[in-house]
C-alpha atoms as a PDB file:
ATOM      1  CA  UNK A   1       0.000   0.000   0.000  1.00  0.00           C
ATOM      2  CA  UNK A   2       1.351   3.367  -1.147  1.00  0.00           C
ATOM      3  CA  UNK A   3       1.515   6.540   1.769  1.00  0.00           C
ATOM      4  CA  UNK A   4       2.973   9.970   1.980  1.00  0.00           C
ATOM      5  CA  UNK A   5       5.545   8.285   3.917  1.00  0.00           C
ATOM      6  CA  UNK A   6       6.395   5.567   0.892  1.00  0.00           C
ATOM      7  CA  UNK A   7       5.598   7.632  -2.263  1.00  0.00           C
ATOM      8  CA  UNK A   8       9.177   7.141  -3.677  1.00  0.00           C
ATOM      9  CA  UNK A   9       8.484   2.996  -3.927  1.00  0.00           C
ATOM     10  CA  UNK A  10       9.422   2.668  -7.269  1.00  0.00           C
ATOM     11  CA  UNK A  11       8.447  -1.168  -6.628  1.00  0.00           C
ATOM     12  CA  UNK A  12       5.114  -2.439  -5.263  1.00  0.00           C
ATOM     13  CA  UNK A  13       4.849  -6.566  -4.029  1.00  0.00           C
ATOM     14  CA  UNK A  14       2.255  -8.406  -5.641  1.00  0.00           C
ATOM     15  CA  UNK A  15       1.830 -10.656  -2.823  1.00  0.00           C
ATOM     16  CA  UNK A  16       3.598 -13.808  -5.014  1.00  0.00           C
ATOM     17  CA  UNK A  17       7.122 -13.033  -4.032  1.00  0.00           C
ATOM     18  CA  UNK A  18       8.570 -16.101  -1.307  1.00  0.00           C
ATOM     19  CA  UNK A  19      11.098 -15.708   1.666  1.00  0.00           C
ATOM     20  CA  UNK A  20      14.098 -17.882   1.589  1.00  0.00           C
ATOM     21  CA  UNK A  21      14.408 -21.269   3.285  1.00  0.00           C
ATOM     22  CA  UNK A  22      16.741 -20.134   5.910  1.00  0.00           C
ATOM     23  CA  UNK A  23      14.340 -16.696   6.767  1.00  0.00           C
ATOM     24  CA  UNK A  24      11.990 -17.154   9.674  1.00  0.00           C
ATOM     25  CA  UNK A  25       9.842 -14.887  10.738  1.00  0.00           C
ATOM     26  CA  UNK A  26       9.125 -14.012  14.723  1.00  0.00           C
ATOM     27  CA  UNK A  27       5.963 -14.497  15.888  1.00  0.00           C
ATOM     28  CA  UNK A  28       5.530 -11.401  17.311  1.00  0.00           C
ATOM     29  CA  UNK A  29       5.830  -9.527  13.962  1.00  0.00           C
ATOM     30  CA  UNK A  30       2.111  -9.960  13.557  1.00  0.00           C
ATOM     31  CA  UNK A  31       1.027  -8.370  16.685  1.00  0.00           C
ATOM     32  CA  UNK A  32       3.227  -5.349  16.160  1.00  0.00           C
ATOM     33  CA  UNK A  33       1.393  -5.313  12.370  1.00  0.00           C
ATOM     34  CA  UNK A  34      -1.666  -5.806  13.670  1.00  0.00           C
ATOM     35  CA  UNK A  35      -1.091  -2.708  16.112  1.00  0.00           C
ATOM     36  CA  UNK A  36      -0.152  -0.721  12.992  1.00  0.00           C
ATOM     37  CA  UNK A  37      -2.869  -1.404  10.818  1.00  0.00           C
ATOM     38  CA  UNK A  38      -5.741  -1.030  13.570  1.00  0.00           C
ATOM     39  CA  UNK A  39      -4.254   2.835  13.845  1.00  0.00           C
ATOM     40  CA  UNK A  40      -4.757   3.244   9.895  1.00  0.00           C
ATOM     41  CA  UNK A  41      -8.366   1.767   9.993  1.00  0.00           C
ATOM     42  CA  UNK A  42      -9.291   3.314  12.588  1.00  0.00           C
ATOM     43  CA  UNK A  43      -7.825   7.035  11.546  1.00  0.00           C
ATOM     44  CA  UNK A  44      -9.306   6.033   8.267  1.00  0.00           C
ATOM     45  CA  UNK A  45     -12.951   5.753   9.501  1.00  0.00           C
ATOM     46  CA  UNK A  46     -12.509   8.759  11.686  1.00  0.00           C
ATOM     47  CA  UNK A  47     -11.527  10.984   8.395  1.00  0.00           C
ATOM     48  CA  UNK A  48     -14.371   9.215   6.533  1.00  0.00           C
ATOM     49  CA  UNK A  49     -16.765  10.753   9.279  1.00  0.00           C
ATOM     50  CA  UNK A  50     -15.083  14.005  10.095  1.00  0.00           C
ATOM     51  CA  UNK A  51     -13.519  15.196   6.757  1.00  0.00           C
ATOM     52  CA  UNK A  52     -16.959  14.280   4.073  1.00  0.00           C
ATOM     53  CA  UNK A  53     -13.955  13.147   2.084  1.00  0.00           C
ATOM     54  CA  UNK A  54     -11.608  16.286   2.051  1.00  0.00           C
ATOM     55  CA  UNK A  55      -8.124  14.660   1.108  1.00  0.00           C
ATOM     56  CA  UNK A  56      -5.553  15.462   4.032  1.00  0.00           C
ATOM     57  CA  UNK A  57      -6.132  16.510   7.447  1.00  0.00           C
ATOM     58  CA  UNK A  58      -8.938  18.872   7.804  1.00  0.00           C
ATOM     59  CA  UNK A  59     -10.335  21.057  10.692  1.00  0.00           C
ATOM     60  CA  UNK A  60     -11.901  18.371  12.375  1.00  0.00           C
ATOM     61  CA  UNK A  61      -9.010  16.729  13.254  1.00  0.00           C
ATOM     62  CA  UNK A  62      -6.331  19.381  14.358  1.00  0.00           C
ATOM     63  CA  UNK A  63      -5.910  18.089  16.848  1.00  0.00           C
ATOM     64  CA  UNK A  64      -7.018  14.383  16.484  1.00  0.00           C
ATOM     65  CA  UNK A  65      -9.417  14.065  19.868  1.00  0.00           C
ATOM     66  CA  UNK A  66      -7.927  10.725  21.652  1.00  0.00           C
ATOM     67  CA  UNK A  67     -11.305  10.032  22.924  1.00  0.00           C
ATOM     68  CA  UNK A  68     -12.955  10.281  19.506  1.00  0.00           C
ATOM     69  CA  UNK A  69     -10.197   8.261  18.013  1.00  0.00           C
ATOM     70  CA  UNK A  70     -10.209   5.469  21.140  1.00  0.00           C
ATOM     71  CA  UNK A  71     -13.977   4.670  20.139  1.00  0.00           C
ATOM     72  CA  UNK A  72     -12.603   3.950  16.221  1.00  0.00           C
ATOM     73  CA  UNK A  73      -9.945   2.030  17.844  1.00  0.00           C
ATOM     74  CA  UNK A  74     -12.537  -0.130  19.202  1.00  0.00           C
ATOM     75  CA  UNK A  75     -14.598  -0.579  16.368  1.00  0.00           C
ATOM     76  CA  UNK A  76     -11.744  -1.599  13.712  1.00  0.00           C
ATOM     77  CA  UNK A  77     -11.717  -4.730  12.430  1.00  0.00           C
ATOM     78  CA  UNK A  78      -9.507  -6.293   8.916  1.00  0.00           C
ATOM     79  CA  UNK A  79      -7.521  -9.393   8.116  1.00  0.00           C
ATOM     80  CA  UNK A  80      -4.311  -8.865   8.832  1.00  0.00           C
ATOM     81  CA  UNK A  81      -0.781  -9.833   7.543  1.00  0.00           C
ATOM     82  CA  UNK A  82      -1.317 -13.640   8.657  1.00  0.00           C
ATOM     83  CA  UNK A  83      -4.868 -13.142   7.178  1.00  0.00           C
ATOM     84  CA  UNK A  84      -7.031 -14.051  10.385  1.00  0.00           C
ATOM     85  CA  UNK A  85      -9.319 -11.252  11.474  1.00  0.00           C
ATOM     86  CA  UNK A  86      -8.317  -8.758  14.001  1.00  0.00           C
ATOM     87  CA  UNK A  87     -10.589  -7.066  16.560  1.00  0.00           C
ATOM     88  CA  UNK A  88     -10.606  -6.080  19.944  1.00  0.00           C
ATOM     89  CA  UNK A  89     -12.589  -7.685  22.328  1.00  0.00           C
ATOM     90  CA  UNK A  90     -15.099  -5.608  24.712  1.00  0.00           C
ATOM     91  CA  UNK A  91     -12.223  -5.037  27.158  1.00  0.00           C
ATOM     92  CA  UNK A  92     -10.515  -3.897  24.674  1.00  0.00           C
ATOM     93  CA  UNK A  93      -8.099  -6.310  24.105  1.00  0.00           C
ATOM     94  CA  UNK A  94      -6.730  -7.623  20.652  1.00  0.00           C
ATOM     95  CA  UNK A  95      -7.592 -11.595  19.629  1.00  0.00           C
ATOM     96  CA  UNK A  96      -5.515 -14.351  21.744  1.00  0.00           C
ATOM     97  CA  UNK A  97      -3.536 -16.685  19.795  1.00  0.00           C
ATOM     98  CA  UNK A  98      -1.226 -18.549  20.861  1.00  0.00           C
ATOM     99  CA  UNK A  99       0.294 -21.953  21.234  1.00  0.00           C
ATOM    100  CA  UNK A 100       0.141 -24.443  24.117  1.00  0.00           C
ATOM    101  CA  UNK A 101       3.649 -26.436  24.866  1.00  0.00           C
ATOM    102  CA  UNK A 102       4.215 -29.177  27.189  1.00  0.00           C
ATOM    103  CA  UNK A 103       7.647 -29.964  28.412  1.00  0.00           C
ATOM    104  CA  UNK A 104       7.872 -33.962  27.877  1.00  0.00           C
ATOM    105  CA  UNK A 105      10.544 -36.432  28.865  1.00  0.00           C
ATOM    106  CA  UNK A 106      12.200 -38.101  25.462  1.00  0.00           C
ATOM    107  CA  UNK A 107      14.811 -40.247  27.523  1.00  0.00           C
ATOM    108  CA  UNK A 108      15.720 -40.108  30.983  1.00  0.00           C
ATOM    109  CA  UNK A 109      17.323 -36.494  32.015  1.00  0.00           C
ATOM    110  CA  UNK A 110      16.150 -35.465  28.277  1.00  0.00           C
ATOM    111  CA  UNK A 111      13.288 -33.382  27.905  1.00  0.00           C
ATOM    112  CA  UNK A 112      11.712 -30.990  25.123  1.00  0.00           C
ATOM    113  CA  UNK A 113       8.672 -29.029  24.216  1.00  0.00           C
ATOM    114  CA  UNK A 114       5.492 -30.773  22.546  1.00  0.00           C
ATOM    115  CA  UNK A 115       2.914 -28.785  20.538  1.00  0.00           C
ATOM    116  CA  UNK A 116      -0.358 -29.359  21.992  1.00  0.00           C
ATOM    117  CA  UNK A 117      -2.891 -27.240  20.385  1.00  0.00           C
ATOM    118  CA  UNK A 118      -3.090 -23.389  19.423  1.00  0.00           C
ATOM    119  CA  UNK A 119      -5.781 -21.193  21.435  1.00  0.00           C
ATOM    120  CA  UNK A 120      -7.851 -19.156  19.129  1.00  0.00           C
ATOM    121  CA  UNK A 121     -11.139 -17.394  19.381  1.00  0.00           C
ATOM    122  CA  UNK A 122     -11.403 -18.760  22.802  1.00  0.00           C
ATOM    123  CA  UNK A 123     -11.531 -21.993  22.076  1.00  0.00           C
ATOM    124  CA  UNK A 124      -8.901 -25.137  21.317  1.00  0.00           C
ATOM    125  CA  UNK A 125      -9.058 -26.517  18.231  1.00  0.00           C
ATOM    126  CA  UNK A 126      -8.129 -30.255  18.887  1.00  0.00           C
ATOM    127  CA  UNK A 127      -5.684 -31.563  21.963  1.00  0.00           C
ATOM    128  CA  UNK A 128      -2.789 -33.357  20.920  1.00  0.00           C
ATOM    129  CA  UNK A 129      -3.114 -37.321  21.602  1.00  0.00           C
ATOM    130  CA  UNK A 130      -0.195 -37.214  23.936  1.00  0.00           C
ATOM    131  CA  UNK A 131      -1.170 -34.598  25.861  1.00  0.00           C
ATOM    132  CA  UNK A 132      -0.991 -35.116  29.551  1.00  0.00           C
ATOM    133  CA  UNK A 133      -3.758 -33.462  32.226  1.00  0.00           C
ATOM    134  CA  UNK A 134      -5.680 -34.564  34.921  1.00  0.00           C
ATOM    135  CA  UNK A 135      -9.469 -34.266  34.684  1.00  0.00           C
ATOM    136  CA  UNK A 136     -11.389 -32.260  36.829  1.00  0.00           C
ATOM    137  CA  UNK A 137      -8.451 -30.625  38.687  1.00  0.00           C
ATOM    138  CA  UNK A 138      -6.354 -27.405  37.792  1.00  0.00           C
ATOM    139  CA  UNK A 139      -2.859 -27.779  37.180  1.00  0.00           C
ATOM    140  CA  UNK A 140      -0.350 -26.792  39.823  1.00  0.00           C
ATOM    141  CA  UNK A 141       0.317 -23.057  40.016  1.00  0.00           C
ATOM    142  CA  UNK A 142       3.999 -22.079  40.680  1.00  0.00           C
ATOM    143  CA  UNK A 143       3.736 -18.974  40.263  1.00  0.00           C
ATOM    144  CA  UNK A 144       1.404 -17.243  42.785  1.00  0.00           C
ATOM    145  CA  UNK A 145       0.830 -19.535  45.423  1.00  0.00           C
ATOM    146  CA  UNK A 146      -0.980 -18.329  48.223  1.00  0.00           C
ATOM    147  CA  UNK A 147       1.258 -17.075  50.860  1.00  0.00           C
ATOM    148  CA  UNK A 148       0.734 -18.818  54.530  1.00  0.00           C
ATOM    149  CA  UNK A 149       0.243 -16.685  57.739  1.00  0.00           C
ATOM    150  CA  UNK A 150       3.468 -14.624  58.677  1.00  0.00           C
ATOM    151  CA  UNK A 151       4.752 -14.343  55.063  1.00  0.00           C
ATOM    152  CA  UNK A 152       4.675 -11.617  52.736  1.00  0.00           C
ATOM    153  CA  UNK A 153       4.891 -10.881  48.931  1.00  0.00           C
ATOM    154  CA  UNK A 154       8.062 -10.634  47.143  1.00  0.00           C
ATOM    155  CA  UNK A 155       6.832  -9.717  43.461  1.00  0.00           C
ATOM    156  CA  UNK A 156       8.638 -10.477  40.315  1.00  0.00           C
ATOM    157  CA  UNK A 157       8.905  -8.339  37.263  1.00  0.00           C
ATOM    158  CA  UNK A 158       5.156  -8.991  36.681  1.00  0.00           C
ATOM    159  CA  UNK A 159       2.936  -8.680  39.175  1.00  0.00           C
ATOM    160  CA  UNK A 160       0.604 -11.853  38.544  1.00  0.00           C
ATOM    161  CA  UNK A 161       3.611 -13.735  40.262  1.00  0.00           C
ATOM    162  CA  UNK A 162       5.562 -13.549  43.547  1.00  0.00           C
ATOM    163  CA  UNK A 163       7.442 -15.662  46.107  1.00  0.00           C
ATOM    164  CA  UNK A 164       6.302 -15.815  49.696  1.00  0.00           C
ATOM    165  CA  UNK A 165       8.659 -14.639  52.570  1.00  0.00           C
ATOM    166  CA  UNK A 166       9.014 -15.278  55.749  1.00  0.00           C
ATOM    167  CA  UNK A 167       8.549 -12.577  58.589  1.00  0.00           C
ATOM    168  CA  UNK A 168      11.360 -12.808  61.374  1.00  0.00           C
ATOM    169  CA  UNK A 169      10.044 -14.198  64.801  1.00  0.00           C
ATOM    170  CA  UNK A 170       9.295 -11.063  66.378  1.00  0.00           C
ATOM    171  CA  UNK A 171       7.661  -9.164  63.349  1.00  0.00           C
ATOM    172  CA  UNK A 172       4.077  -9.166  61.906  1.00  0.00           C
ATOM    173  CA  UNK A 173       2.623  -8.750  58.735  1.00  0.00           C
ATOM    174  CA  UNK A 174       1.848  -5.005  57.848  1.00  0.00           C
ATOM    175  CA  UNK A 175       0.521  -5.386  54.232  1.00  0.00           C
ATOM    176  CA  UNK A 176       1.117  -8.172  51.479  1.00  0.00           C
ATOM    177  CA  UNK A 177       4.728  -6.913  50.983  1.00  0.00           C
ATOM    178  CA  UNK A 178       5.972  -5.698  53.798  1.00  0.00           C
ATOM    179  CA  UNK A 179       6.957  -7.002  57.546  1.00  0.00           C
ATOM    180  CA  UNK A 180       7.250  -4.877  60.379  1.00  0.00           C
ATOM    181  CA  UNK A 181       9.138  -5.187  64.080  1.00  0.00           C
ATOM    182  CA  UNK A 182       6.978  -5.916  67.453  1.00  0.00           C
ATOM    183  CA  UNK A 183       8.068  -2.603  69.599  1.00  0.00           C
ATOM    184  CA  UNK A 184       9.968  -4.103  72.630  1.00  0.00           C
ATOM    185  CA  UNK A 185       7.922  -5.962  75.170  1.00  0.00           C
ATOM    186  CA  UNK A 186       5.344  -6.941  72.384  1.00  0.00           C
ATOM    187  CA  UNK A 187       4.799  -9.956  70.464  1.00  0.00           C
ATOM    188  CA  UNK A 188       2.946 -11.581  67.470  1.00  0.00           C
ATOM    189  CA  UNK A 189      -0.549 -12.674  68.106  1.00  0.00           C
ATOM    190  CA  UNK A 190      -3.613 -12.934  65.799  1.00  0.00           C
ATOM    191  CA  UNK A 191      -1.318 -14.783  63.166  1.00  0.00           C
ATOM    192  CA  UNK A 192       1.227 -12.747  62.852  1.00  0.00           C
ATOM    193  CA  UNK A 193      -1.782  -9.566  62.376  1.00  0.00           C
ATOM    194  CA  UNK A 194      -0.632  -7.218  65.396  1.00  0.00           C
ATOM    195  CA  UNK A 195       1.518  -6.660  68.587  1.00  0.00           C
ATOM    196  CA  UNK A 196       0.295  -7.428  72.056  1.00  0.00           C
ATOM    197  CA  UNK A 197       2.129  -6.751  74.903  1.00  0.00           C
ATOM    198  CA  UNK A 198       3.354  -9.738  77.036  1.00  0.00           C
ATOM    199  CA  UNK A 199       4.859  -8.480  80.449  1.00  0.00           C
ATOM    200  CA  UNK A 200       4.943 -12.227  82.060  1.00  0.00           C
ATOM    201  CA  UNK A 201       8.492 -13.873  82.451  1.00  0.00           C
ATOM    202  CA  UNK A 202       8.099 -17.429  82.297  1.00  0.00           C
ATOM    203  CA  UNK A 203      10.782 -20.180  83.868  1.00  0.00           C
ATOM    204  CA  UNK A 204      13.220 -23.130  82.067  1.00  0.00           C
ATOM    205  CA  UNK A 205      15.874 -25.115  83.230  1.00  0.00           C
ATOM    206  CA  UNK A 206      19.135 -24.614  82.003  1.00  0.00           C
ATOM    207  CA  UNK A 207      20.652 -28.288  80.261  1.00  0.00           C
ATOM    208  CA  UNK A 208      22.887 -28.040  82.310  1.00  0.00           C
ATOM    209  CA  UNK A 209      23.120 -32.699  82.459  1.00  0.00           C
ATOM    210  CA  UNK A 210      27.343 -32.424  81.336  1.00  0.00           C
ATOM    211  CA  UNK A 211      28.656 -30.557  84.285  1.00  0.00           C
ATOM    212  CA  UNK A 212      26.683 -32.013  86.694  1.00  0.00           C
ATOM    213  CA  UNK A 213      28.486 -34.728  87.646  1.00  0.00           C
ATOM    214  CA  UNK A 214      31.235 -32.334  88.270  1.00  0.00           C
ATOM    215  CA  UNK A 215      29.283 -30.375  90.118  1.00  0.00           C
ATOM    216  CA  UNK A 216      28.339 -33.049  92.313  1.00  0.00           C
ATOM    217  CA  UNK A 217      32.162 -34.021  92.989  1.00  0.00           C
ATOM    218  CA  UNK A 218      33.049 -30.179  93.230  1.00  0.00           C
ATOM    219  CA  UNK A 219      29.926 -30.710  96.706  1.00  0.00           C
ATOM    220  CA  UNK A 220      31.347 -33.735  97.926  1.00  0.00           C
ATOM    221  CA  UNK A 221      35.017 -32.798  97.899  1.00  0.00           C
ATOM    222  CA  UNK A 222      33.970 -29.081  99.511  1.00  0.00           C
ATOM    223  CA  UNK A 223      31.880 -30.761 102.600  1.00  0.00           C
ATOM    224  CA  UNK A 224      34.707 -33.574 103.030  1.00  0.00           C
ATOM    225  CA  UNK A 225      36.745 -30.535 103.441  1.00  0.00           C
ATOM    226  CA  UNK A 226      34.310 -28.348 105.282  1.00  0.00           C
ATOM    227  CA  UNK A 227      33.942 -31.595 108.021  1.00  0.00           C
ATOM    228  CA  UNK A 228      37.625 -31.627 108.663  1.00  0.00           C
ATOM    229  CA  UNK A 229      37.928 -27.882 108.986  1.00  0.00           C
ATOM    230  CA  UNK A 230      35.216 -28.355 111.750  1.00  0.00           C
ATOM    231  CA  UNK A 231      36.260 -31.238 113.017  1.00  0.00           C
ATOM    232  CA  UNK A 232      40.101 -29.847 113.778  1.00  0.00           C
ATOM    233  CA  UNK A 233      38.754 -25.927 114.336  1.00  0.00           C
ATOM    234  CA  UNK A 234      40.551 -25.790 118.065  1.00  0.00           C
ATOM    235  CA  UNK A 235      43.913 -27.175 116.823  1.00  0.00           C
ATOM    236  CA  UNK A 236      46.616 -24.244 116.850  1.00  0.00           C
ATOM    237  CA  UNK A 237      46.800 -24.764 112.888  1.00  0.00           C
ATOM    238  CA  UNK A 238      43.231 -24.393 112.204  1.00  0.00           C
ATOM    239  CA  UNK A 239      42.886 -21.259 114.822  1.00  0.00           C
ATOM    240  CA  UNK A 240      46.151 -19.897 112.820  1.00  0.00           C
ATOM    241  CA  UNK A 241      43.613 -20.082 109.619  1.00  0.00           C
ATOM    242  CA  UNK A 242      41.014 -18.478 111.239  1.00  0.00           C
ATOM    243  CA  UNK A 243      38.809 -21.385 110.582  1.00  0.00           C
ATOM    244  CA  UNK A 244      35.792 -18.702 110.521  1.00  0.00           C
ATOM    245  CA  UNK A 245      37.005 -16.864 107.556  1.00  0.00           C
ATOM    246  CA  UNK A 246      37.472 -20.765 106.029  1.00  0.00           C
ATOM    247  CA  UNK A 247      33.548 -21.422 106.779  1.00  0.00           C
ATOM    248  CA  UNK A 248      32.545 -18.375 104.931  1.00  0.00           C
ATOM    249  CA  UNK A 249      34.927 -19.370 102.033  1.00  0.00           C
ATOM    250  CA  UNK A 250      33.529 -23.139 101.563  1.00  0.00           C
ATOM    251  CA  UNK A 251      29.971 -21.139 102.556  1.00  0.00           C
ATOM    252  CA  UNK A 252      30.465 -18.850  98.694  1.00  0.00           C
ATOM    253  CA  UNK A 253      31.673 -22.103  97.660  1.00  0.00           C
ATOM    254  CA  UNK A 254      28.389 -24.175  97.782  1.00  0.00           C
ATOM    255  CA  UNK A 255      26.057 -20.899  96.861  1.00  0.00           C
ATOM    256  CA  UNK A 256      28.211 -20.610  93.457  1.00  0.00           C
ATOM    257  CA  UNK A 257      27.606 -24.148  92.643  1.00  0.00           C
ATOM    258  CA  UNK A 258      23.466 -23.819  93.750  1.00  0.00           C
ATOM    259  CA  UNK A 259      23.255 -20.640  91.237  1.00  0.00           C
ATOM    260  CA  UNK A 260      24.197 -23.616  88.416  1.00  0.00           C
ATOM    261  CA  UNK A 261      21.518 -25.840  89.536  1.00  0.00           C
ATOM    262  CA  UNK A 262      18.552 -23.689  89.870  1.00  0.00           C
ATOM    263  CA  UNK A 263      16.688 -22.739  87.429  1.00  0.00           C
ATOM    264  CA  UNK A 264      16.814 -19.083  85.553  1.00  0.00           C
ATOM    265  CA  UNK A 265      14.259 -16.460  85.351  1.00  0.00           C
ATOM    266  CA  UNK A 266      13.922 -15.108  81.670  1.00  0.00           C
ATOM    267  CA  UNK A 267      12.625 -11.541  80.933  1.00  0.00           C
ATOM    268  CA  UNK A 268      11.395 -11.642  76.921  1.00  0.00           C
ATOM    269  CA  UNK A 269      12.630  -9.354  74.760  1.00  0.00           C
ATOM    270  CA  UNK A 270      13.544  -6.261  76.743  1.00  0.00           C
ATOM    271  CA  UNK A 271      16.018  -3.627  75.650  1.00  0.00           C
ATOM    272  CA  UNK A 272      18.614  -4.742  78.452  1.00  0.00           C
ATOM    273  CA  UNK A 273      18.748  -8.414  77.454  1.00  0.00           C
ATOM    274  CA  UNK A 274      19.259 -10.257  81.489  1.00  0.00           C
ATOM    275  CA  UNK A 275      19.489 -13.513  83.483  1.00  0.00           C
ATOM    276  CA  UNK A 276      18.097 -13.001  86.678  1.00  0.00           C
ATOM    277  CA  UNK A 277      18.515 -15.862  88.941  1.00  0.00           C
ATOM    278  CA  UNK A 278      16.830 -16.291  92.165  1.00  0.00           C
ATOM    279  CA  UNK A 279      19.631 -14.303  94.302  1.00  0.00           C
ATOM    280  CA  UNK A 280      21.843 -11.820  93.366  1.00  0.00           C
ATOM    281  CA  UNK A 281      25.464 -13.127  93.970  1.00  0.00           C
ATOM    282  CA  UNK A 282      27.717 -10.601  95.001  1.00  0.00           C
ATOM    283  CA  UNK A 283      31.537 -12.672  94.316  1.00  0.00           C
ATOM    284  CA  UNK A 284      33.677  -9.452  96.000  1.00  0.00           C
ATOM    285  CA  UNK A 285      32.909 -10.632  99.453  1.00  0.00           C
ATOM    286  CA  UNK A 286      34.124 -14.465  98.453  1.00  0.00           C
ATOM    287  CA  UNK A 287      37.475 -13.025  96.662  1.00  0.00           C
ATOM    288  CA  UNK A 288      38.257 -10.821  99.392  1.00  0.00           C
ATOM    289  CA  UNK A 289      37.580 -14.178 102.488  1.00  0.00           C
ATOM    290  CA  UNK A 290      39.892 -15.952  99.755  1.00  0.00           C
ATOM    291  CA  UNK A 291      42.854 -12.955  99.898  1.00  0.00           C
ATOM    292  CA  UNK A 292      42.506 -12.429 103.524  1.00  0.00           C
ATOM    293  CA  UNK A 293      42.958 -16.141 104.375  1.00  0.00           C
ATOM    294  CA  UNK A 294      45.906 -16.391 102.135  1.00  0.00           C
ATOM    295  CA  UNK A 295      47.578 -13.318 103.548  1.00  0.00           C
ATOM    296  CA  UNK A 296      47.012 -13.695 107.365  1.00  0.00           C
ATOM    297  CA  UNK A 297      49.993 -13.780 109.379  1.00  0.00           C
ATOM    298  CA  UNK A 298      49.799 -15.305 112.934  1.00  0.00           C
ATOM    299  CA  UNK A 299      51.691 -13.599 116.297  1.00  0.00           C
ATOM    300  CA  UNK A 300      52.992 -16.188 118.885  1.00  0.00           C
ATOM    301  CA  UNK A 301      53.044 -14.906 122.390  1.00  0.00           C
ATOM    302  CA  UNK A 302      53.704 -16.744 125.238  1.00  0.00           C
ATOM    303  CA  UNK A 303      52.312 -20.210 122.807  1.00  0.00           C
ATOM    304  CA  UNK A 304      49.107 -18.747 122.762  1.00  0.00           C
ATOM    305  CA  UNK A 305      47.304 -17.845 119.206  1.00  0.00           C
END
């Protein structure tokens, strides 16, 4: 077809001329010909109406209304370069057509892609004979599975698919795509929908089974120890000791190996993170019985201590 745009053509096709073997054209050439000649139709039409047959661009159209020319859009309808007919579709959509491929298994580890039909019109023309599906049921969906509670939305490049994430232990779900933080002292309830604040501390105890049988022999060596010391306490050796600073020693002694054994108090999620255990241990007082013991010096007079 001749236009202003082509008017130097010195050669026009006669629609018998033949590609070579070796030229293929892509599929997507039609739709991009298609989109083409639905804007000549349809501007066509419109100057039909507008112009009463004026050659050129009259009045009417400077400037071309996009509404006006929308509703032309619409209404076009030709054969085009494949010569099926093109029109669009009350949502304004152009005609689907396309081919349905199945991935199938030649050999083992082998695999390639079987024609099964082509979609046109809305409707299959005939399935392939080895065409695989399950009746009744939908195939599986891959691509937009619906996310579980406490996971988000991580969108592709299209946004008919996405992966599902995760939120973190202490977070809840704000919106499809997006996690948020508890603020401290608050937790997920309401799966994973909002915050609620939780002020109890609850109790555990500590697996603590390898070092207890060290612990055990670290409390029978100190009272085997701790009955001598009392047993000997008026002998001038133990009195040169001071056998009372010794008691308060083996005392700290016995206290540090109950703090392993109980069980621990556990505040959740607080800024300060803490183990609180039942008493608060204060090891100065031990260290300094230790340092005086070592560094007593005894003063004979007269025999007596």
């Amino acid at each position: 077809m001749l236009t202003p745009a082509n008017i130097f053509a010195t050669k026009v096709c006669d629609g018998s001329e033949m590609s070579t073997k070796e030229f293929e054209i892509e599929e997507e050439v039609q739709y991009a010909s298609d989109s083409v000649w639905a804007f000549a139709y349809s501007i066509k039409a419109m100057h039909e109406d507008l112009c009463a047959g004026v050659p050129g661009v009259c009045s009417m159209m400077k400037p071309v209304n996009g509404t006006t020319l929308l509703s032309y859009l619409k209404k076009a309808s030709f054969n085009g370069i494949t010569g099926k007919n093109f029109k669009f579709n009350t949502n304004g959509y152009g005609p689907a057509q396309f081919e349905i491929l199945q991935a199938k298994q030649e050999t083992p580890g082998k695999y390639k892609w079987l024609y099964v039909d082509n979609f046109k019109k809305r409707a299959l023309n005939s399935l392939y004979e080895d065409f695989c599906y399950q009746k009744n049921k939908h195939s599986h969906n891959v691509c937009n599975v619906p996310c579980k509670e406490g996971q988000m939305k991580k969108y592709d490049d299209i946004k008919c698919c996405w992966q599902c994430i995760s939120c973190q232990k202490l977070q809840i779900v704000e919106n499809e795509t997006a996690c948020v933080n508890c603020p401290f002292g608050y937790f997920p309830k309401g799966n994973y929908t909002h915050c609620e604040f939780n002020s109890f501390v609850y109790f555990y105890t500590v697996p603590k089974f390898p070092i207890m049988p060290i612990l055990a022999i670290g409390m029978f060596l100190t009272t085997i120890v701790l009955m001598i010391l009392v047993c000997f306490r008026d002998t001038p050796v133990m009195k040169a000791a001071r056998a009372s600073l010794g008691h308060a020693l083996f005392g700290s002694f016995f206290e540090s190996t109950e703090e392993d054994i109980f069980p621990i108090v556990l505040v959740k999620k607080t800024k300060i993170k803490e183990i609180i255990t039942f008493e608060d241990y204060n090891y100065e007082p031990k260290y300094e019985r230790l340092v005086k013991s070592s560094n007593y010096s005894v003063s004979w007079e007269g025999g007596i201590c």
